[in-house]
C-alpha atoms as a PDB file:
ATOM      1  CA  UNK A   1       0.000   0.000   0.000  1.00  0.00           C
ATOM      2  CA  UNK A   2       1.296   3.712  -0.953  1.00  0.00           C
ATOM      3  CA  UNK A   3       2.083   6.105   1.557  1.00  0.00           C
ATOM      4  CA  UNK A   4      -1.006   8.263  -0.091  1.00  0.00           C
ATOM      5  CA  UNK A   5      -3.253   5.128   0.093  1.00  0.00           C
ATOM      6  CA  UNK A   6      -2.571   4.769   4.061  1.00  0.00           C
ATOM      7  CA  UNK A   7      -3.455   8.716   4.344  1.00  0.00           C
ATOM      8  CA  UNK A   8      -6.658   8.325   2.950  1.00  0.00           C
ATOM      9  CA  UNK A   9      -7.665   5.518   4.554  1.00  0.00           C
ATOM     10  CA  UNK A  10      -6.891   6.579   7.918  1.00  0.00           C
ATOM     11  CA  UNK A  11      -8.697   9.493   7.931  1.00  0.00           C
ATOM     12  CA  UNK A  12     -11.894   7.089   7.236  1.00  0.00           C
ATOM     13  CA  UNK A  13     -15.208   8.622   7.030  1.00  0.00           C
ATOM     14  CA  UNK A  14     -14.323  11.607   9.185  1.00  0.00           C
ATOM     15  CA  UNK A  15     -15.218  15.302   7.968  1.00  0.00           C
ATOM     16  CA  UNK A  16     -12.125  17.011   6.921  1.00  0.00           C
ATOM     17  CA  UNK A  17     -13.747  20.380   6.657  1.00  0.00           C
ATOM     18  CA  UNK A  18     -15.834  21.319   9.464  1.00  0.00           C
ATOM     19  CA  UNK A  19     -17.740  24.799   9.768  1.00  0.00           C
ATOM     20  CA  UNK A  20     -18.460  26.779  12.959  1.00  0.00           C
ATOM     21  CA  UNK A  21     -20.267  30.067  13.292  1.00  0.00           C
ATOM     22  CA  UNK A  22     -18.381  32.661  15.134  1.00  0.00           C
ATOM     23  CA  UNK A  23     -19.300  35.899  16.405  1.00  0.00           C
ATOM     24  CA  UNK A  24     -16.992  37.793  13.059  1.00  0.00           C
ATOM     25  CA  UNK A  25     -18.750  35.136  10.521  1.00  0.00           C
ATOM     26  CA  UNK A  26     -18.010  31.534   9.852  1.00  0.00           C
ATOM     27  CA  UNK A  27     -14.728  29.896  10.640  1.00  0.00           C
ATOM     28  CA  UNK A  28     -13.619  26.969   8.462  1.00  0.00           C
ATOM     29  CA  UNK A  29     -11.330  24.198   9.671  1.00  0.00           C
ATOM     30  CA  UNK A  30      -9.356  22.116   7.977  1.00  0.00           C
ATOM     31  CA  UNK A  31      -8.300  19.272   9.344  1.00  0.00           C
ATOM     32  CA  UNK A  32      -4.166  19.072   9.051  1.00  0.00           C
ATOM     33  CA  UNK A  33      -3.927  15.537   8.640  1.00  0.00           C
ATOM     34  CA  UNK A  34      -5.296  15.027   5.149  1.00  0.00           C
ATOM     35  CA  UNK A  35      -4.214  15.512   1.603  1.00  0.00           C
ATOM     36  CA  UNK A  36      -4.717  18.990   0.726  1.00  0.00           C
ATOM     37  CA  UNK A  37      -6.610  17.889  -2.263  1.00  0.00           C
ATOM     38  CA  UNK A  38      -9.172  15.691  -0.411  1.00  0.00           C
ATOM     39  CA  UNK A  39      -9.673  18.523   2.099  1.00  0.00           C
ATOM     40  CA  UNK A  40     -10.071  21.317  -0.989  1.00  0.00           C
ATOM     41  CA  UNK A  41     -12.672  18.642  -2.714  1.00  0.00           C
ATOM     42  CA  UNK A  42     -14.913  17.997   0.451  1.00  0.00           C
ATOM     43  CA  UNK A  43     -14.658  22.233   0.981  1.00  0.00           C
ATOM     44  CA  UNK A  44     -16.146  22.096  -2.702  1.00  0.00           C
ATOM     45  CA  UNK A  45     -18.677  19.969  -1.893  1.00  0.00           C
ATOM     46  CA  UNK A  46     -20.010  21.415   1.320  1.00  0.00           C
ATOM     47  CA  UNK A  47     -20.305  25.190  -0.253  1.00  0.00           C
ATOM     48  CA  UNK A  48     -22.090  23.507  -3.516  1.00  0.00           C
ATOM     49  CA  UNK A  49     -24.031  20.560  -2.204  1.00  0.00           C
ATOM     50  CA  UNK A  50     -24.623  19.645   1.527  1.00  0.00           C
ATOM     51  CA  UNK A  51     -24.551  23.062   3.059  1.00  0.00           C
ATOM     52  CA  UNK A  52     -25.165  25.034   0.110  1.00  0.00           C
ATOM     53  CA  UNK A  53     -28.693  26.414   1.744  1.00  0.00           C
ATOM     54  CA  UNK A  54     -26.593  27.449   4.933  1.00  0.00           C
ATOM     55  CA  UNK A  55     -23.819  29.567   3.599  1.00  0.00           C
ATOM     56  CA  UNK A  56     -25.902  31.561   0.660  1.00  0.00           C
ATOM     57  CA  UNK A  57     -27.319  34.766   1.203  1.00  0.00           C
ATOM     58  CA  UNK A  58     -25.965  38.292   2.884  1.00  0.00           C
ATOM     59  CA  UNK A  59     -22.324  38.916   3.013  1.00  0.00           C
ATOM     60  CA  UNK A  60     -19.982  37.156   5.688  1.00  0.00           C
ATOM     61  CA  UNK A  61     -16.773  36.393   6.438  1.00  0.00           C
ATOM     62  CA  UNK A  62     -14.529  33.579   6.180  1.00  0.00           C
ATOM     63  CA  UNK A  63     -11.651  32.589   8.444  1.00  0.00           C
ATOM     64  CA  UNK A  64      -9.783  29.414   7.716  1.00  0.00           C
ATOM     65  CA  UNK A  65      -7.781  27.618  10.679  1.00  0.00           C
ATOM     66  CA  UNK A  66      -5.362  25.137   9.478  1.00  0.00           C
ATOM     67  CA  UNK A  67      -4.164  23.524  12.670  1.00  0.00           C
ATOM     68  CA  UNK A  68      -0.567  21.965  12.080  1.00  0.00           C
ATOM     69  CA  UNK A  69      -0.538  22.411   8.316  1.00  0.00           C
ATOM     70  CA  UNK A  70       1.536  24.854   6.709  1.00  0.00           C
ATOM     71  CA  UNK A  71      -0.111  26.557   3.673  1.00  0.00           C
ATOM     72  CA  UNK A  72       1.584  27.368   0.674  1.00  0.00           C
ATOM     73  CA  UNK A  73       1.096  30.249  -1.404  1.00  0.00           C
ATOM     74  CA  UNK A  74      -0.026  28.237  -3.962  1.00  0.00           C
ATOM     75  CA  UNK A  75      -2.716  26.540  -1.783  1.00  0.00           C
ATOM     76  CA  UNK A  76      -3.619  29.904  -0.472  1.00  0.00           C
ATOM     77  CA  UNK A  77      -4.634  30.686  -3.854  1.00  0.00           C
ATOM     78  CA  UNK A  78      -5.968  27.084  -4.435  1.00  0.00           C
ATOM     79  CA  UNK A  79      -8.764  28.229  -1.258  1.00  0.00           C
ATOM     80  CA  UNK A  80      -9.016  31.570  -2.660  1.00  0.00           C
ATOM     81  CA  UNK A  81     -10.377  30.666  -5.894  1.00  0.00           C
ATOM     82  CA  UNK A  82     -12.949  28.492  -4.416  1.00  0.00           C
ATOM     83  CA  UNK A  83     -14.596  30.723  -2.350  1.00  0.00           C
ATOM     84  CA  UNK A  84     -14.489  33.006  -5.377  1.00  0.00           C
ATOM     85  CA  UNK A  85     -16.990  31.586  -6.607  1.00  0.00           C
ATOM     86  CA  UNK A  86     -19.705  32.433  -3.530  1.00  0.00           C
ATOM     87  CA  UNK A  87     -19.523  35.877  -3.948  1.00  0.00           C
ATOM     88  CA  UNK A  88     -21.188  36.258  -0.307  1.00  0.00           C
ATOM     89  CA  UNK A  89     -18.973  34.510   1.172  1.00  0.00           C
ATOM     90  CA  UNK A  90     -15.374  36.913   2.039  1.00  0.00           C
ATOM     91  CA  UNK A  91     -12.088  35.059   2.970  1.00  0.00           C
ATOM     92  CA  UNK A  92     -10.460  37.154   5.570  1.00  0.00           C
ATOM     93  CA  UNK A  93      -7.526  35.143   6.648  1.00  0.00           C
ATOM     94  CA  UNK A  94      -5.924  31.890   7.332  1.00  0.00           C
ATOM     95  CA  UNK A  95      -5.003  32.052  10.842  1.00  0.00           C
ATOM     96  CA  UNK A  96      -8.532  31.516  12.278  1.00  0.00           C
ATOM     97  CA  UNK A  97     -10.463  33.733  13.683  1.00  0.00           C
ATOM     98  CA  UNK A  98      -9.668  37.333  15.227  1.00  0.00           C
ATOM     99  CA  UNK A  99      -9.026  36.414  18.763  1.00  0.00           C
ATOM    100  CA  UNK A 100     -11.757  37.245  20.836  1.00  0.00           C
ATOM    101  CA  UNK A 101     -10.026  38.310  24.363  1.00  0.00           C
ATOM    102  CA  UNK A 102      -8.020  41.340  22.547  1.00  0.00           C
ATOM    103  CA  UNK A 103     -11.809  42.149  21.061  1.00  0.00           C
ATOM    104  CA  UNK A 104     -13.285  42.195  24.282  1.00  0.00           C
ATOM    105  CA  UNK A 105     -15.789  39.801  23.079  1.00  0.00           C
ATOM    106  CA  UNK A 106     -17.600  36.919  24.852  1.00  0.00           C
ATOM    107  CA  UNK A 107     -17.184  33.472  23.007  1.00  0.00           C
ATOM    108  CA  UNK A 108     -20.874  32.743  21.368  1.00  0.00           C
ATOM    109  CA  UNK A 109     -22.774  29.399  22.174  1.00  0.00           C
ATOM    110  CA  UNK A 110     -22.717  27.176  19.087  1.00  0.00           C
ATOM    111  CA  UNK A 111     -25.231  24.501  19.187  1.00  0.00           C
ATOM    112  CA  UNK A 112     -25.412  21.884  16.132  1.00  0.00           C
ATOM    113  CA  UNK A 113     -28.617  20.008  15.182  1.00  0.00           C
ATOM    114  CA  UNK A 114     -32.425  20.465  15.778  1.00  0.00           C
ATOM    115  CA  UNK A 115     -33.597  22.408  19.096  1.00  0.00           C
ATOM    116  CA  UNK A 116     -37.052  20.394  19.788  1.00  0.00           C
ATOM    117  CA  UNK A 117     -40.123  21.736  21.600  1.00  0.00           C
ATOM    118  CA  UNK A 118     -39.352  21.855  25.397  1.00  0.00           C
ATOM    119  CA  UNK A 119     -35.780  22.298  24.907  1.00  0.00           C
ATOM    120  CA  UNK A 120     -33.960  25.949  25.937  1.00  0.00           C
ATOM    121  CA  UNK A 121     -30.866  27.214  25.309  1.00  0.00           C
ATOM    122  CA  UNK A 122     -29.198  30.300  27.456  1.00  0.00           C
ATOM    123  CA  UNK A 123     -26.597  32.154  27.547  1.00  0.00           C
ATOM    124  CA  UNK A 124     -24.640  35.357  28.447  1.00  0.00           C
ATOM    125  CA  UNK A 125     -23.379  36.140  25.026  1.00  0.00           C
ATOM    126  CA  UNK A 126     -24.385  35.401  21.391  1.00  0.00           C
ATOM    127  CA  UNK A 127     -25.824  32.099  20.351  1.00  0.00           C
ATOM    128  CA  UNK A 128     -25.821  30.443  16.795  1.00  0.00           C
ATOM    129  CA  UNK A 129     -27.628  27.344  16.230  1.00  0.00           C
ATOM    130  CA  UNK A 130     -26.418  25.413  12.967  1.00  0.00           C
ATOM    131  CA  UNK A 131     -29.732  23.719  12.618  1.00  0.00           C
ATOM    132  CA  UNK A 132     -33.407  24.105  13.012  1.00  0.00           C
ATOM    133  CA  UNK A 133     -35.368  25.338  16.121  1.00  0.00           C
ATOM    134  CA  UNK A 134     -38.711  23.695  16.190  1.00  0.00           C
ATOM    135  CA  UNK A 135     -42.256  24.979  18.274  1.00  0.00           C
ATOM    136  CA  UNK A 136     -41.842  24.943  21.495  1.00  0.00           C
ATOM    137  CA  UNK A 137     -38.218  25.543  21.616  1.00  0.00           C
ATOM    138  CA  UNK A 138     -36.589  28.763  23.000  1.00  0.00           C
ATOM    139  CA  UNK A 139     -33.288  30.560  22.818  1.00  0.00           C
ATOM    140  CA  UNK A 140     -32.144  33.326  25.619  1.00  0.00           C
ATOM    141  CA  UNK A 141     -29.213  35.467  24.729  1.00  0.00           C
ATOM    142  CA  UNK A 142     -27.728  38.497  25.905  1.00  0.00           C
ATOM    143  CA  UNK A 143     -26.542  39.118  22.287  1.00  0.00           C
ATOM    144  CA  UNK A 144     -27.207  38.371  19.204  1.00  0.00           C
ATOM    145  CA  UNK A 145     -29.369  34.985  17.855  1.00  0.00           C
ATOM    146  CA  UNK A 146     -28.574  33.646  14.871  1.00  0.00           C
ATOM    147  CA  UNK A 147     -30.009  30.738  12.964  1.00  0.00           C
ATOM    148  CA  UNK A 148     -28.851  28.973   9.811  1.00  0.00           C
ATOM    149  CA  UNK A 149     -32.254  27.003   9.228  1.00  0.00           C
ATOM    150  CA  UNK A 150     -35.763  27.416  10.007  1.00  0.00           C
ATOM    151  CA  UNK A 151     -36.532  29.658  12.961  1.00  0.00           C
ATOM    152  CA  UNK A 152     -40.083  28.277  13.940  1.00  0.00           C
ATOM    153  CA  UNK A 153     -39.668  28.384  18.319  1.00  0.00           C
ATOM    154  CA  UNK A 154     -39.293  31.236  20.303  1.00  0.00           C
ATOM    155  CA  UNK A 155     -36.155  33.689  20.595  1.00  0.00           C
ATOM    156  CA  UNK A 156     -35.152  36.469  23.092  1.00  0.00           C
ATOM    157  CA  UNK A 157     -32.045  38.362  22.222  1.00  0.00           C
ATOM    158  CA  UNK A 158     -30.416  41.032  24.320  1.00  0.00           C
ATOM    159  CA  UNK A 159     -32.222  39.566  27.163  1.00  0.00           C
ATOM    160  CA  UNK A 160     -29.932  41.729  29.234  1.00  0.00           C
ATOM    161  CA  UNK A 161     -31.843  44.749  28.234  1.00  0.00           C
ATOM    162  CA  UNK A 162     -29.213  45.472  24.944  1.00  0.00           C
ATOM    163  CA  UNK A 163     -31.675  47.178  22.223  1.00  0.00           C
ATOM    164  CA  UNK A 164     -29.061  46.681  19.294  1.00  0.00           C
ATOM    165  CA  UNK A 165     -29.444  42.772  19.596  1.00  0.00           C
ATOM    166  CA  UNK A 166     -31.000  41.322  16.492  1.00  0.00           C
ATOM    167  CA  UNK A 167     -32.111  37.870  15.354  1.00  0.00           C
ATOM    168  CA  UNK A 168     -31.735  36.220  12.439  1.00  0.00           C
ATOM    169  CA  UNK A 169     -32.331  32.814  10.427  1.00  0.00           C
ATOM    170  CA  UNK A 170     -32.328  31.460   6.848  1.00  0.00           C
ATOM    171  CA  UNK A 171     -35.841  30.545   7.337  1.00  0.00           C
ATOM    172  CA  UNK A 172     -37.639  33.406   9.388  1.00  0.00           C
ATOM    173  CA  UNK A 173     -40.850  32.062  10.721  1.00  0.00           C
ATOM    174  CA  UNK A 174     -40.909  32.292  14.989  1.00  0.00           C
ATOM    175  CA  UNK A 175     -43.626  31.368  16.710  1.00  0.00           C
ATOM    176  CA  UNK A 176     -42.742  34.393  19.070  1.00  0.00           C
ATOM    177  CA  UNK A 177     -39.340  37.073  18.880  1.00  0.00           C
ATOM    178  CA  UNK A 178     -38.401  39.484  21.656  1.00  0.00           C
ATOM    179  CA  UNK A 179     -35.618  42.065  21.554  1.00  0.00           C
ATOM    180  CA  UNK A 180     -34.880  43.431  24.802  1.00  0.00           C
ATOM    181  CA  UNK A 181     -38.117  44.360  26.467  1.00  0.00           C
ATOM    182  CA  UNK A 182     -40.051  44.599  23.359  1.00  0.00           C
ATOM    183  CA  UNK A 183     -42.133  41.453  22.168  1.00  0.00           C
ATOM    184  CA  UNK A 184     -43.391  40.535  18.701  1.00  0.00           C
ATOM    185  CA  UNK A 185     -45.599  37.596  17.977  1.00  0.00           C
ATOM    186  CA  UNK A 186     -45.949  35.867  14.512  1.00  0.00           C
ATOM    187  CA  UNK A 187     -49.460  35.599  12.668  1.00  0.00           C
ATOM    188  CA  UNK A 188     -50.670  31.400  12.932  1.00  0.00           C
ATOM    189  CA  UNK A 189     -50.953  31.489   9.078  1.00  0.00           C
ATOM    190  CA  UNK A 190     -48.068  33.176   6.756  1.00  0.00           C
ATOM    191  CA  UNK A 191     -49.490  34.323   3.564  1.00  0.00           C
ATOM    192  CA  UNK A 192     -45.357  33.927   2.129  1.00  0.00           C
ATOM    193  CA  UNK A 193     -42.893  31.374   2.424  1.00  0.00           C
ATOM    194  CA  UNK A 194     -40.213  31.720   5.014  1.00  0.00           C
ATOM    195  CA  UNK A 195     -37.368  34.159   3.796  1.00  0.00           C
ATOM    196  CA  UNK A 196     -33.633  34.757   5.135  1.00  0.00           C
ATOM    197  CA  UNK A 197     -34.698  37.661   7.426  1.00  0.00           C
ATOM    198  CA  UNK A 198     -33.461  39.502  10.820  1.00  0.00           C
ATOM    199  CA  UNK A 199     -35.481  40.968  13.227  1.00  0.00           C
ATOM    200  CA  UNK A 200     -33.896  44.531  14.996  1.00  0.00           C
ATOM    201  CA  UNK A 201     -35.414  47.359  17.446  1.00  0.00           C
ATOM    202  CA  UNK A 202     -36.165  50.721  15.543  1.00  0.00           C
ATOM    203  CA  UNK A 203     -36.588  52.755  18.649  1.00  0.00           C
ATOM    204  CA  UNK A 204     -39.517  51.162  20.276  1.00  0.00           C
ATOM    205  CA  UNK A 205     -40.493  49.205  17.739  1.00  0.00           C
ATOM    206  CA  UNK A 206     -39.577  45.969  15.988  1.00  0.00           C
ATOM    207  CA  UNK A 207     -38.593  45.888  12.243  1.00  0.00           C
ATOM    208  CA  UNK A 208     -38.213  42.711  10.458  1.00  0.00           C
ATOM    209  CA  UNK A 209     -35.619  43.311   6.803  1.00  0.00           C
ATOM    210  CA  UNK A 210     -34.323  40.603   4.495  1.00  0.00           C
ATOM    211  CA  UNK A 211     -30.779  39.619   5.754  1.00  0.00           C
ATOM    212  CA  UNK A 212     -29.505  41.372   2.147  1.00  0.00           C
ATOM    213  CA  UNK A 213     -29.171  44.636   4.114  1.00  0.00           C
ATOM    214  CA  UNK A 214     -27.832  42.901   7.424  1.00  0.00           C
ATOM    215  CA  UNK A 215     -24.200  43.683   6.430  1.00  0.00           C
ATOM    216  CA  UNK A 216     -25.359  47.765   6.510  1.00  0.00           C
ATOM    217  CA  UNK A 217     -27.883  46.989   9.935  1.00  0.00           C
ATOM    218  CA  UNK A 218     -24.750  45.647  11.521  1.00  0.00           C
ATOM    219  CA  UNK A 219     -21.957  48.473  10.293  1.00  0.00           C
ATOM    220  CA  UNK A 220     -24.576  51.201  11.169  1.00  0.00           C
ATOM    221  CA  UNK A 221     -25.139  49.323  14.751  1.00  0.00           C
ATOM    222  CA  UNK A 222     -21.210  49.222  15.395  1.00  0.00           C
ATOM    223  CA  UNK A 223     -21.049  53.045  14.771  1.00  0.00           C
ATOM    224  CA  UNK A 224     -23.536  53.814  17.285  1.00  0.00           C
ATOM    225  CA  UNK A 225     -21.411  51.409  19.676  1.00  0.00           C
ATOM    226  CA  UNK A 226     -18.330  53.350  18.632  1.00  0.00           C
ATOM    227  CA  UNK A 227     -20.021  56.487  20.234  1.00  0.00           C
ATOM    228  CA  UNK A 228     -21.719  55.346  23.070  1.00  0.00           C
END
């Protein structure tokens, strides 16, 4: 057997490529025990296949961690072109994510799967769930909620009393959202189908906007950070 042929049967049925969604955007890890190659072609097929649903839509960006491994220039550029081709998706670097401490930033709750009715997730910071959040389910945060499927339970961001909080989903239909203090329940019947959407505070009042102008919410909502 070939040195190559041991490599790739080592690594088995693991996921090379695995995604996480940080506070900055999405962080992409690669794992640094695999052929380059089979790690670029399972990248491919996540962005166009199996997650494809998850990573289209408003602007975000893209850190890549690369453990042991040693990048090349040339497989810098390799990873470069691909994510070329999702223009939504920005690659900002390849030595992970900013770090958080420096930032000042608490370290979001990332929770992978399908939140079922009667389940609750809370925490002092921002919470992304990679999955779907049924009826019956509810998320508490302090900060921001986002998540990348259908948003169908209940969610409460800035439950501290923050007003800039917002939350967020590829499929926006909640059963009930609440920023802050202010609560918004969903009609029982939608008269559209469930959109990529954000819910946000406009003074005392609760705006819903199509995640396409999230990227200008969220600059806008830094600035008045920046001067408070």
């Amino acid at each position: 057997m070939t040195k190559s042929a041991k490599s790739i049967s080592s690594i088995g049925s693991r996921e090379l490529v695995t995604i996480k969604g940080i506070r900055s955007g999405l962080l992409f890890v690669l794992a640094d025990d695999a052929l380059f190659a089979d790690v670029v072609e399972e990248l491919k097929q996540k962005l166009t296949g199996s997650h494809q649903h998850l990573l289209s839509g408003a602007t975000v960006n893209v850190y890549i961690e690369c453990g042991m491994r040693e990048l090349s220039s040339e497989e810098q550029e390799i990873l470069r072109e691909v994510f070329a081709t999702h223009e939504n998706l920005v690659l900002d670097g390849f030595d992970g994510p900013p770090p958080m401490r420096e930032m000042g930033v608490k370290a979001p709750y990332v929770f992978k799967g399908t939140l079922r009715s009667g389940q609750l997730i809370e925490h002092d910071g921002d919470v992304i769930v990679i999955g779907d959040v049924n009826p019956g389910a509810q998320i508490i945060a302090s900060g921001d909620i986002f998540v990348m499927g259908h948003l169908r339970g209940s969610a409460h961001a800035g439950a501290a009393g923050d007003v800039r909080a917002v939350v967020a989903a590829a499929y926006f239909e909640p059963l009930q959202v609440r920023i802050a203090q202010v609560v918004r329940r969903s009609p029982e019947a939608y008269d559209r189908p469930a959109e990529m959407e954000f819910a946000y505070l406009e003074g005392e009042q609760m705006a819903v906007e199509k995640m396409a102008v999230f990227t200008y919410h969220r600059q806008r909502r830094n600035r008045s950070r920046a001067v408070i």
